[in-house]
Every structure is written in C-alpha cells, then in structure tokens.
Protein backbone atom coordinates (compact mmCIF):
# COMPACT_ATOMS: atom_id res chain seq x y z
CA UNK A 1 0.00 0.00 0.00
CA UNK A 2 1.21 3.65 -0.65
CA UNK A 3 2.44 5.56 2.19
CA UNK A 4 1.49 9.63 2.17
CA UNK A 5 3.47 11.44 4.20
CA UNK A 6 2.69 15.66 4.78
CA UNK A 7 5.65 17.05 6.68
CA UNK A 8 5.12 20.52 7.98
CA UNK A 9 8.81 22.58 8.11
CA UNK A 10 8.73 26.46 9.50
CA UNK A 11 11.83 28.34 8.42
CA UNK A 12 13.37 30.78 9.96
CA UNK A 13 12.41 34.10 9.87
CA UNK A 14 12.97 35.77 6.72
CA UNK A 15 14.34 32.17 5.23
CA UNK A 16 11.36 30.78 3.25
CA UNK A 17 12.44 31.42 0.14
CA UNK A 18 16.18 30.07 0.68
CA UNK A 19 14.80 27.49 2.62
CA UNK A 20 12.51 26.38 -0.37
CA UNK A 21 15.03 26.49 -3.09
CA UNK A 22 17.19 24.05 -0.74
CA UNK A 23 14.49 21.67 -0.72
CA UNK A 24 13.73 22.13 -4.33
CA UNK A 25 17.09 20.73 -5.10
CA UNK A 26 16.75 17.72 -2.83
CA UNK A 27 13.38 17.12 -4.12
CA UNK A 28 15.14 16.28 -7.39
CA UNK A 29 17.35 14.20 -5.43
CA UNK A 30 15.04 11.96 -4.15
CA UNK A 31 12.43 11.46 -6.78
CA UNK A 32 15.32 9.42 -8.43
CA UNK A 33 15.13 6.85 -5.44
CA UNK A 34 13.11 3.78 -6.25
CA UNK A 35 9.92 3.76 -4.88
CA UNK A 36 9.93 7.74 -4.89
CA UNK A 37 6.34 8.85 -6.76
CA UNK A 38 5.83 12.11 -5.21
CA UNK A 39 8.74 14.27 -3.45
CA UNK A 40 7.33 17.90 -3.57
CA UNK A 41 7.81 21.44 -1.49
CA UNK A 42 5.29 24.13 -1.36
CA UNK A 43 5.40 27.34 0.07
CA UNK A 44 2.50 29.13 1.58
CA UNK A 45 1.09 31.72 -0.03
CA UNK A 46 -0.18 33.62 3.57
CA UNK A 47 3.05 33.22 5.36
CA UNK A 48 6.15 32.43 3.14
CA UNK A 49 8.13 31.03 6.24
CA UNK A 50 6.04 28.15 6.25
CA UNK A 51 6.27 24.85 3.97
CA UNK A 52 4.96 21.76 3.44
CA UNK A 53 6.45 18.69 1.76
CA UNK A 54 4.39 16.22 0.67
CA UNK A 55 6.38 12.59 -0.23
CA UNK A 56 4.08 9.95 -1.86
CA UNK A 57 5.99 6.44 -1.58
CA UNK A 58 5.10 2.99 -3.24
CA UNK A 59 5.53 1.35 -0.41
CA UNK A 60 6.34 1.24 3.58
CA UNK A 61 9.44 -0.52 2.39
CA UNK A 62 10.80 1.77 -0.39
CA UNK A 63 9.75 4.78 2.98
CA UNK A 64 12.63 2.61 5.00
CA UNK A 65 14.98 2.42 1.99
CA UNK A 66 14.71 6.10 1.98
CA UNK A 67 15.34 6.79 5.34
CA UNK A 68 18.60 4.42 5.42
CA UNK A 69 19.57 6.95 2.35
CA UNK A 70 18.22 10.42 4.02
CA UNK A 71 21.03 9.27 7.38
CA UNK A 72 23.77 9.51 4.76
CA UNK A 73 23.29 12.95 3.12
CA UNK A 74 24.27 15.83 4.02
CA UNK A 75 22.68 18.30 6.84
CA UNK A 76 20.55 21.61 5.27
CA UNK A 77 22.75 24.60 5.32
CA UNK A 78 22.58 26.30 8.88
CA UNK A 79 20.21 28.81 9.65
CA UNK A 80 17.46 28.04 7.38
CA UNK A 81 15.09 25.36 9.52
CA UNK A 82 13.12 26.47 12.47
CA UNK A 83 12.68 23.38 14.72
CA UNK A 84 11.90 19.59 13.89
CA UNK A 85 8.88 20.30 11.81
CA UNK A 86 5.60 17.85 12.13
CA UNK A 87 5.38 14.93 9.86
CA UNK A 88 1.95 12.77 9.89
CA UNK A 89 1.77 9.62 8.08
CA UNK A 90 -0.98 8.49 5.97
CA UNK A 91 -1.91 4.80 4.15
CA UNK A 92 -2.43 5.81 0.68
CA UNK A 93 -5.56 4.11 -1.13
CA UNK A 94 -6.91 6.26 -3.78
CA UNK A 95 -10.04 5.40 -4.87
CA UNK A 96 -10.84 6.71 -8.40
C-alpha cells in the first residue's frame, strides 16, 4: 500500500524562500530513489516562512529504503530550519 506522508517545516524568519530552493534541489534528489512517486515542497502563499512537503511512496518498504539513504546525506545549510517540523503519516488508497 502507498504511504502519504505531509511534513510541515517552518523556516526561519525571513528564510522561506532560501529554505525552499534548498528543498527544491533535494526534491530532485530523491524522486530518483526507487519507490519515490511524489517528493514535492510548497510554500505558503499567507506566510512564506512556512512549507509543506508532501512525499508519496510505493511502499512502507521503499519509505525505509529512503530513510537508510536520508542518514547519509548531508545536513541543510545552517540557519534556514526552524525546529523539527511535524510529519503525519498516511496509508495511501486512492479510490478513483
């Protein structure tokens, strides 16, 4: 079954934009993995310190696979990231 995931990331203030671009590279990054069918950033449109990254995964298996790979890169640039961030998993089973 698909796995959804919806991580919310707060930069810091001033930092959306950098913060995005960041992400916009390792989005292209990780859509390579296998398994990878959605790796996106957004940034709001009310408050431009605030993003959202939704990741759309084939599998809870190609999720783990990731996550081995995500320990070995390399840290965001400091400065940009304001706290953990929330992430909230979801079973994926679209229906039309």
């Amino acid at each position: 079954m698909q796995v959804r995931l919806v991580v919310s990331i707060d930069a810091e203030p001033g930092k959306g934009a950098e913060l995005a671009a960041v992400y916009r590279a390792r989005c292209a990054e990780v859509l390579r993995e296998p398994g990878c069918l959605q790796f996106e950033i957004f940034q709001s449109a009310v408050d431009p310190d605030k993003l959202a990254l939704l990741e759309l995964w084939a599998d809870q298996a190609a999720l783990d696979v990731h996550a081995g790979v995500n320990a070995t890169r390399a840290p965001l640039p400091p400065g940009l990231r304001a706290g953990a961030g929330a992430r909230e998993d979801y079973n994926y089973n679209r229906v039309r």
